[in-house]
PDB file of N, CA and C in Angstrom:
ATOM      1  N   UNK A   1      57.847 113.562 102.902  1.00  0.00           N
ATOM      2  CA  UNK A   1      59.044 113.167 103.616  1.00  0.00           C
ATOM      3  C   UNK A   1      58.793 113.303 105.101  1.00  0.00           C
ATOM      4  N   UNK A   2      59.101 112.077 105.830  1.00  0.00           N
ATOM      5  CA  UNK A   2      58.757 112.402 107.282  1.00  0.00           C
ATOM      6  C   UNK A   2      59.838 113.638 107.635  1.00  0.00           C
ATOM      7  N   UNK A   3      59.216 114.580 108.242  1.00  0.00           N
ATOM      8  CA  UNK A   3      60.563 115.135 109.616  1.00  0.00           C
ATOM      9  C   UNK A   3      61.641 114.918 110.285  1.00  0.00           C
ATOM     10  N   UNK A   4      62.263 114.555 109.761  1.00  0.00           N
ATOM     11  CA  UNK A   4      63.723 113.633 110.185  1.00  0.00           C
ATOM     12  C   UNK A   4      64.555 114.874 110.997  1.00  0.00           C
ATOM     13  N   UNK A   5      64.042 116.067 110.664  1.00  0.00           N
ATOM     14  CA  UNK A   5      65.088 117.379 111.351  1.00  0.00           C
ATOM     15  C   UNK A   5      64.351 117.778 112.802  1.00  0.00           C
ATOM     16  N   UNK A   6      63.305 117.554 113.055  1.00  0.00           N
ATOM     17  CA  UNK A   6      62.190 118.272 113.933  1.00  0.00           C
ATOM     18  C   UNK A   6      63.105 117.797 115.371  1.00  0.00           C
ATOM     19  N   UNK A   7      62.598 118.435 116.168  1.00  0.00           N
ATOM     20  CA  UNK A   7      63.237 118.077 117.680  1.00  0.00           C
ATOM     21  C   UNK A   7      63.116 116.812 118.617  1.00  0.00           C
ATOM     22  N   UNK A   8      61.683 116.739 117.449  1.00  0.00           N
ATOM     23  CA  UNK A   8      61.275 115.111 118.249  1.00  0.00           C
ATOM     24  C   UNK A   8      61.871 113.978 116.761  1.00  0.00           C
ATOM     25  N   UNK A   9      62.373 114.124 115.823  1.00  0.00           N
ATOM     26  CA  UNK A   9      62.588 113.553 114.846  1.00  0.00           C
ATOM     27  C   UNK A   9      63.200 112.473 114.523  1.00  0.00           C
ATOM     28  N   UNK A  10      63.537 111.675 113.655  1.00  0.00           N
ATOM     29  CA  UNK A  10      64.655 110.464 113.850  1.00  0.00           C
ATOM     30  C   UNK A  10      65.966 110.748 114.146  1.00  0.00           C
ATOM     31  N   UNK A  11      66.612 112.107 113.608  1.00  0.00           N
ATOM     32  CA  UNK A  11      68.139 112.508 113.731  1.00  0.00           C
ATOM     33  C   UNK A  11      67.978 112.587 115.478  1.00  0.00           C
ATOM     34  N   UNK A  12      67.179 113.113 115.985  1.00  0.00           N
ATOM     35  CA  UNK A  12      66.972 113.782 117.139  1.00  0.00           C
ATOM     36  C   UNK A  12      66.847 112.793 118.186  1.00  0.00           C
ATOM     37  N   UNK A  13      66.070 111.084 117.884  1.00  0.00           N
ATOM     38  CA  UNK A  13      66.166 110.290 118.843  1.00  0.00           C
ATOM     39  C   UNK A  13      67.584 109.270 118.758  1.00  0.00           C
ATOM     40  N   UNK A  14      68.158 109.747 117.220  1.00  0.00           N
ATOM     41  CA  UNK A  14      69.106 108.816 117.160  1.00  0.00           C
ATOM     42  C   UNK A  14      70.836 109.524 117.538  1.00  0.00           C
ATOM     43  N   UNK A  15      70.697 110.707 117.714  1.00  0.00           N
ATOM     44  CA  UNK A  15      71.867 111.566 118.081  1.00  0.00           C
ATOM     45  C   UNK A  15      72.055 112.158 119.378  1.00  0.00           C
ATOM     46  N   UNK A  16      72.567 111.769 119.969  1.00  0.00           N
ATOM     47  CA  UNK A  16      72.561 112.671 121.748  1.00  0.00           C
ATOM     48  C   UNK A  16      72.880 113.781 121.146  1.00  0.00           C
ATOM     49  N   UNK A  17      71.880 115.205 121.909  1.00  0.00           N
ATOM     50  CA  UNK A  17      72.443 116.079 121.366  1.00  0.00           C
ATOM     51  C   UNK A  17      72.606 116.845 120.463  1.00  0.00           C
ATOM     52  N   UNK A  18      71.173 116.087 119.450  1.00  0.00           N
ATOM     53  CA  UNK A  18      71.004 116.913 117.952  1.00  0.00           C
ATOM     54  C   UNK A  18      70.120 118.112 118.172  1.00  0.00           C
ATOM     55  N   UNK A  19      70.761 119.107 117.624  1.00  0.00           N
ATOM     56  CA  UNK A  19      69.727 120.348 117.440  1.00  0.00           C
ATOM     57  C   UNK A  19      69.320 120.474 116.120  1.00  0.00           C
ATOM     58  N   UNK A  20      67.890 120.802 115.784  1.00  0.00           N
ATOM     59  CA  UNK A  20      67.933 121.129 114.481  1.00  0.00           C
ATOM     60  C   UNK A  20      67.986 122.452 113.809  1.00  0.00           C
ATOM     61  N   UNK A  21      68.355 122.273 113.103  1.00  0.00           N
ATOM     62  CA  UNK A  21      68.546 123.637 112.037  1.00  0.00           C
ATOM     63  C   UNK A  21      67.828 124.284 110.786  1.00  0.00           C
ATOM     64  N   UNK A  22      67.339 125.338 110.774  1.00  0.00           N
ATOM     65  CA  UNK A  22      66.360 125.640 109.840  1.00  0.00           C
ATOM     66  C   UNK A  22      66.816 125.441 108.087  1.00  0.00           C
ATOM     67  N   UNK A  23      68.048 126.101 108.276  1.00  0.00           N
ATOM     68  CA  UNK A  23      68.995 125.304 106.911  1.00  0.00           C
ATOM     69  C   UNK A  23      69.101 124.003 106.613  1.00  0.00           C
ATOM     70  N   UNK A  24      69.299 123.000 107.459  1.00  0.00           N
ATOM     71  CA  UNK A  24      69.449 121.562 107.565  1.00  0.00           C
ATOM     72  C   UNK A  24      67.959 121.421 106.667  1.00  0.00           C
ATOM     73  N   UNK A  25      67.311 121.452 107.391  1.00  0.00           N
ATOM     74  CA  UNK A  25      65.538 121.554 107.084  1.00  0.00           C
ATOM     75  C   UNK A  25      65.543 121.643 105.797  1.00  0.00           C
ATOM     76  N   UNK A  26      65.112 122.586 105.161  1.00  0.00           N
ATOM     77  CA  UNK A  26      65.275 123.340 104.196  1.00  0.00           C
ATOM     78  C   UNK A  26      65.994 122.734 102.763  1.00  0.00           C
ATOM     79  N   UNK A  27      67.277 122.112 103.106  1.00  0.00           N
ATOM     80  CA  UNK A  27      68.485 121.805 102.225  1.00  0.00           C
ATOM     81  C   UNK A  27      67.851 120.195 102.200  1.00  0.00           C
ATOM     82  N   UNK A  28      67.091 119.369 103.196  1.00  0.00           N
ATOM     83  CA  UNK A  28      66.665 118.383 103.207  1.00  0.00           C
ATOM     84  C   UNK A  28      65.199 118.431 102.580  1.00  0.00           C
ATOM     85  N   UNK A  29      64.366 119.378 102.369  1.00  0.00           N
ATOM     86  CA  UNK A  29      63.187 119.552 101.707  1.00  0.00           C
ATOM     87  C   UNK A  29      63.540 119.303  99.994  1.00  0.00           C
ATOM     88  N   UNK A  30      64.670 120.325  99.730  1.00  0.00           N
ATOM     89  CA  UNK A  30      65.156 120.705  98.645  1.00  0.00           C
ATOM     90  C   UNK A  30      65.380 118.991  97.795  1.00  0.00           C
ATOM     91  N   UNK A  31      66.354 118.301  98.750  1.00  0.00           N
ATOM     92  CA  UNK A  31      66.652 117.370  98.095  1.00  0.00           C
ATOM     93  C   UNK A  31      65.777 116.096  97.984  1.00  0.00           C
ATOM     94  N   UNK A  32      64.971 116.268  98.639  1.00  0.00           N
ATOM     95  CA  UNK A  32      63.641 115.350  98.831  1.00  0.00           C
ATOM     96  C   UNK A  32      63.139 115.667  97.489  1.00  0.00           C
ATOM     97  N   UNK A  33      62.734 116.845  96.700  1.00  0.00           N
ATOM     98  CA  UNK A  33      61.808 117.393  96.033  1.00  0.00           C
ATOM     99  C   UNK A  33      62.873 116.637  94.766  1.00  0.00           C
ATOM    100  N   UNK A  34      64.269 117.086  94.753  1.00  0.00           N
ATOM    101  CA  UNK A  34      64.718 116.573  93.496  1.00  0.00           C
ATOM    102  C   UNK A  34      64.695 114.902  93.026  1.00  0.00           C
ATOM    103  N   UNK A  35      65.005 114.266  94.153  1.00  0.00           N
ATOM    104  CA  UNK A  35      64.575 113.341  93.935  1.00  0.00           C
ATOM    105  C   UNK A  35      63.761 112.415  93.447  1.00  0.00           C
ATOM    106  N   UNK A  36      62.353 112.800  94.104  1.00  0.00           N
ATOM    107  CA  UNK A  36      60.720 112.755  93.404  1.00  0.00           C
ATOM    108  C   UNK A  36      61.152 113.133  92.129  1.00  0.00           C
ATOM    109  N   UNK A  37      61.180 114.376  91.651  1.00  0.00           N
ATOM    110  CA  UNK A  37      61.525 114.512  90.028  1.00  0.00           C
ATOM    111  C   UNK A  37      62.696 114.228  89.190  1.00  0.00           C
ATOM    112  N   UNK A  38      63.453 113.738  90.018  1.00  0.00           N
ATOM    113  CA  UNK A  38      64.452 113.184  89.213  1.00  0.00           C
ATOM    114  C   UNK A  38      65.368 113.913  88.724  1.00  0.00           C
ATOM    115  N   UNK A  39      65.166 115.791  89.273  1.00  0.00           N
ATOM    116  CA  UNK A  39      65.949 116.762  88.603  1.00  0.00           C
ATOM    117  C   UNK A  39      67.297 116.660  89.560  1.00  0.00           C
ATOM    118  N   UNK A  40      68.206 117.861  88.593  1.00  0.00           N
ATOM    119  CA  UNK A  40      69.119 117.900  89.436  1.00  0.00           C
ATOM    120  C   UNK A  40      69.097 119.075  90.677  1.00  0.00           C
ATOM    121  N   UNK A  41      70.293 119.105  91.208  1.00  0.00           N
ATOM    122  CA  UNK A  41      70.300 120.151  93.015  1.00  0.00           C
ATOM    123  C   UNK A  41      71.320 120.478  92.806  1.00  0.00           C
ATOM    124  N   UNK A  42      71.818 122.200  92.388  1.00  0.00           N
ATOM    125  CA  UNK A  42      73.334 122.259  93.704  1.00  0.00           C
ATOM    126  C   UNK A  42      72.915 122.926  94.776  1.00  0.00           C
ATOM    127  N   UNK A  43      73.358 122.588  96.176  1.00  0.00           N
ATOM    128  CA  UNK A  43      73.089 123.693  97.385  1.00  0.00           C
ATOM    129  C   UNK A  43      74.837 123.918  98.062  1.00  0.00           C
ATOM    130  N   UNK A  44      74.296 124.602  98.226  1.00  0.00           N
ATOM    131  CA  UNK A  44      76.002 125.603  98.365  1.00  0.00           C
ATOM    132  C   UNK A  44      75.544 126.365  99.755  1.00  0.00           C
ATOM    133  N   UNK A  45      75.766 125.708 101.194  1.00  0.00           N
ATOM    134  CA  UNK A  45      75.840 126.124 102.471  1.00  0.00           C
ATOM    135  C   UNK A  45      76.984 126.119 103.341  1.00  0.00           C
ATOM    136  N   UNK A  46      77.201 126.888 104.052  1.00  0.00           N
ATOM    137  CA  UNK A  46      78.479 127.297 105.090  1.00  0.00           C
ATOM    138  C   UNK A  46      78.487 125.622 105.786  1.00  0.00           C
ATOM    139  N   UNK A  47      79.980 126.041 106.923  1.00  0.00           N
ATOM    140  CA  UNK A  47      80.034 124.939 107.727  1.00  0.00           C
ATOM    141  C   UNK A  47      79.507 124.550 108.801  1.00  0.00           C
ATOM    142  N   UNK A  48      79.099 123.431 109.242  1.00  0.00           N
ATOM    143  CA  UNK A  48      77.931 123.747 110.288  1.00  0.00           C
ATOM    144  C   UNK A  48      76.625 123.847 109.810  1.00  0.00           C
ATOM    145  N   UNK A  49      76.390 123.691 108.919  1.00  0.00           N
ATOM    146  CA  UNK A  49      74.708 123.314 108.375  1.00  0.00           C
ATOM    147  C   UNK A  49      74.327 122.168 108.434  1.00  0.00           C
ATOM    148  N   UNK A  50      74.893 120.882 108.328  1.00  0.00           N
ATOM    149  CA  UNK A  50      74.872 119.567 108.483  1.00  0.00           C
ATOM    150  C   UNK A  50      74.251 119.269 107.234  1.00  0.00           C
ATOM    151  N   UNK A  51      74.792 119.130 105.949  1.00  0.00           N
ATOM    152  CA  UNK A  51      74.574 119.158 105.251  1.00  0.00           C
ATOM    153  C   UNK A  51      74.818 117.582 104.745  1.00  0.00           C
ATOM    154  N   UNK A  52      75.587 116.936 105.408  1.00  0.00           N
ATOM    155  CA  UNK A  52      75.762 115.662 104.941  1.00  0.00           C
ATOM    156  C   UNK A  52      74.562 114.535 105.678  1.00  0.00           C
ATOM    157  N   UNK A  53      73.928 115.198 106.746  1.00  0.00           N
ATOM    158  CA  UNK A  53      72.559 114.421 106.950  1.00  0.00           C
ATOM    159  C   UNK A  53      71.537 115.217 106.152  1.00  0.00           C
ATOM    160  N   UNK A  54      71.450 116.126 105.619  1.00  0.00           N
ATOM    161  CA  UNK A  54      70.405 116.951 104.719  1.00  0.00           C
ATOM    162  C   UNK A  54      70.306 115.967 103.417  1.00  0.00           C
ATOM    163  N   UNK A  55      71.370 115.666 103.061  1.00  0.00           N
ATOM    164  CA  UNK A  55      70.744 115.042 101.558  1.00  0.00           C
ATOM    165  C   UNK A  55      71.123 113.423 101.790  1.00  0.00           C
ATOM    166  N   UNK A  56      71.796 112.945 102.743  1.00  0.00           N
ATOM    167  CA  UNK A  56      71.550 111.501 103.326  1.00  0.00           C
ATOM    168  C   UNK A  56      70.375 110.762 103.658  1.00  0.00           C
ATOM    169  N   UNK A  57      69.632 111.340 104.024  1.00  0.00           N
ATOM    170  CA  UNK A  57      68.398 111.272 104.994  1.00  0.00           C
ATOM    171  C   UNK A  57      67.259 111.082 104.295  1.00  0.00           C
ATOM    172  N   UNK A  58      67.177 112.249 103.063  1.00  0.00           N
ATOM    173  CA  UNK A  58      66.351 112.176 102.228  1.00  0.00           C
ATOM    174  C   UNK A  58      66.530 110.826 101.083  1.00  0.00           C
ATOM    175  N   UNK A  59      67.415 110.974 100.591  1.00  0.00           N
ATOM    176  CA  UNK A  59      68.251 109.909 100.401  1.00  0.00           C
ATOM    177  C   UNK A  59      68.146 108.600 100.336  1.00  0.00           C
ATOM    178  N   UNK A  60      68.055 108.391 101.551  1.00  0.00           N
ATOM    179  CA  UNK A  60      68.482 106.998 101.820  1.00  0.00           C
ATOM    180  C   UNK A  60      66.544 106.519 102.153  1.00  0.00           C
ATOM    181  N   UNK A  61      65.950 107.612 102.507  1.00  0.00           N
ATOM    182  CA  UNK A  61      64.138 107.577 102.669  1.00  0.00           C
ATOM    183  C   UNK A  61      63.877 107.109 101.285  1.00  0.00           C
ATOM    184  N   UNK A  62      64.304 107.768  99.935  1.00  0.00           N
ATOM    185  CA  UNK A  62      63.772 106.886  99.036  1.00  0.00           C
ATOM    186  C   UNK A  62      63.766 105.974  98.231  1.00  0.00           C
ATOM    187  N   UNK A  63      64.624 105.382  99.050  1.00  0.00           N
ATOM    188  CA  UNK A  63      64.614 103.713  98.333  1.00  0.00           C
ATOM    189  C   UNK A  63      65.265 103.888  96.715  1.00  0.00           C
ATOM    190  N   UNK A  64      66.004 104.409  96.759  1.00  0.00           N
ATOM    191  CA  UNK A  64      66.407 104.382  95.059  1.00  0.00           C
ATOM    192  C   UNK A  64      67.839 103.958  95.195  1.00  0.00           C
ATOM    193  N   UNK A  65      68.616 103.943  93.791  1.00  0.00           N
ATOM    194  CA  UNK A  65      70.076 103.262  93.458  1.00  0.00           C
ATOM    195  C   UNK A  65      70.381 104.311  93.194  1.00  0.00           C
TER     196      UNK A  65
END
Protein backbone atom coordinates (compact mmCIF):
# COMPACT_ATOMS: atom_id res chain seq x y z
CA UNK A 1 0.00 0.00 0.00
CA UNK A 2 1.55 3.29 -0.93
CA UNK A 3 1.84 5.84 2.17
CA UNK A 4 -1.08 7.81 1.78
CA UNK A 5 -0.59 9.00 5.72
CA UNK A 6 3.24 10.06 5.54
CA UNK A 7 3.86 13.91 5.58
CA UNK A 8 4.85 13.96 2.12
CA UNK A 9 1.82 11.58 1.18
CA UNK A 10 -1.32 11.86 -1.02
CA UNK A 11 -3.71 12.94 2.06
CA UNK A 12 -0.89 15.41 2.77
CA UNK A 13 -0.57 17.02 -0.84
CA UNK A 14 -4.24 16.86 -1.21
CA UNK A 15 -5.35 18.51 2.26
CA UNK A 16 -4.06 21.99 3.42
CA UNK A 17 -3.06 21.21 6.61
CA UNK A 18 -3.01 17.44 7.03
CA UNK A 19 -1.07 16.07 9.87
CA UNK A 20 -0.54 12.57 10.10
CA UNK A 21 -1.31 10.32 12.75
CA UNK A 22 0.25 7.22 13.99
CA UNK A 23 -3.33 5.67 14.63
CA UNK A 24 -4.60 6.87 11.22
CA UNK A 25 -1.47 4.84 9.94
CA UNK A 26 -1.91 1.92 11.63
CA UNK A 27 -5.95 1.61 11.30
CA UNK A 28 -5.05 2.14 7.44
CA UNK A 29 -2.35 -0.76 7.45
CA UNK A 30 -4.96 -2.87 9.28
CA UNK A 31 -7.50 -2.39 6.64
CA UNK A 32 -5.25 -2.72 3.72
CA UNK A 33 -4.23 -6.23 5.13
CA UNK A 34 -8.03 -7.26 5.39
CA UNK A 35 -8.73 -6.55 2.28
CA UNK A 36 -5.85 -8.53 0.48
CA UNK A 37 -7.41 -11.47 2.50
CA UNK A 38 -10.66 -10.87 2.24
CA UNK A 39 -11.08 -11.21 6.13
CA UNK A 40 -13.08 -9.30 8.22
CA UNK A 41 -11.88 -5.83 10.62
CA UNK A 42 -13.52 -4.20 13.59
CA UNK A 43 -11.32 -1.13 14.75
CA UNK A 44 -12.80 0.73 17.48
CA UNK A 45 -10.77 4.33 17.79
CA UNK A 46 -11.56 7.65 19.68
CA UNK A 47 -12.51 10.93 17.89
CA UNK A 48 -10.01 12.54 15.99
CA UNK A 49 -8.20 9.54 14.58
CA UNK A 50 -9.46 10.13 11.10
CA UNK A 51 -10.69 7.12 10.71
CA UNK A 52 -12.92 7.71 7.81
CA UNK A 53 -9.73 8.37 5.53
CA UNK A 54 -8.05 5.19 7.27
CA UNK A 55 -10.26 2.68 5.68
CA UNK A 56 -11.30 5.00 2.55
CA UNK A 57 -7.98 5.26 1.25
CA UNK A 58 -7.12 1.82 1.51
CA UNK A 59 -10.21 1.19 0.05
CA UNK A 60 -10.72 2.90 -2.66
CA UNK A 61 -6.48 1.84 -3.57
CA UNK A 62 -7.91 -1.53 -4.23
CA UNK A 63 -9.91 -1.47 -6.93
CA UNK A 64 -12.60 -3.79 -5.61
CA UNK A 65 -16.75 -3.62 -5.41
Amino acid sequence: MADDFAVDGALAQAISGFKPREAQREMAHAVSEAVKSNSELVVEAGTGTGKTYAYLAPALRAGKK
